[in-house]
Protein backbone atom coordinates (compact mmCIF):
# COMPACT_ATOMS: atom_id res chain seq x y z
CA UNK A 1 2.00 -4.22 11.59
CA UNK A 2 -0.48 -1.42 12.83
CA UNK A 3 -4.42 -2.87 13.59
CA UNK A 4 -5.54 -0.62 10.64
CA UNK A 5 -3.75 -3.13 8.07
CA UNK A 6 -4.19 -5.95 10.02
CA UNK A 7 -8.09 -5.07 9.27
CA UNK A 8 -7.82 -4.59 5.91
CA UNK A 9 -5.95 -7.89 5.82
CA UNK A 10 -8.96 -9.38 7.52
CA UNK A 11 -11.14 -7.90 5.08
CA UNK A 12 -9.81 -8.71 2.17
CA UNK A 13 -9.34 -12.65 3.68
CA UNK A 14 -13.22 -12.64 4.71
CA UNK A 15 -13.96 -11.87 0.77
CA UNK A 16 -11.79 -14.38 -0.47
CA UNK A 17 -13.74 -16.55 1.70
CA UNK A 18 -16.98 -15.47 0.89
CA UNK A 19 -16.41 -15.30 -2.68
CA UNK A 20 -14.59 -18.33 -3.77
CA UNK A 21 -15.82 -18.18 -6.89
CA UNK A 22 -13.07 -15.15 -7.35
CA UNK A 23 -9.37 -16.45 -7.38
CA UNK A 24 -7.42 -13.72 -6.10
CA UNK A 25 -4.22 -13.47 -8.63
CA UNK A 26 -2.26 -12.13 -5.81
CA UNK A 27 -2.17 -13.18 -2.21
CA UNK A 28 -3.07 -10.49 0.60
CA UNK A 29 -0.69 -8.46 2.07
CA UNK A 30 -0.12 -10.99 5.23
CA UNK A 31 -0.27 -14.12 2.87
CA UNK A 32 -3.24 -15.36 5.43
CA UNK A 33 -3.77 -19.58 4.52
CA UNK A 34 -7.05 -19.98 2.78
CA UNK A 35 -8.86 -23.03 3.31
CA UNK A 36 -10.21 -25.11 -0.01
């Protein structure tokens, strides 16, 4: 995995995070574990 999608990854994880509200209806890319 190149930095670039690692980053995006990261992104998209931080959002989730932020916005929990939003329930992604698929997991990112990397499956990162997301915290409840």
């Amino acid at each position: 995995m190149n930095s670039l999608e690692l980053l995006k990854n990261l992104m998209l994880w931080l959002l989730a995070a932020l916005g929990k509200e939003k329930r992604w209806q698929e997991p990112p890319l990397c499956q990162l574990p997301i915290v409840d």
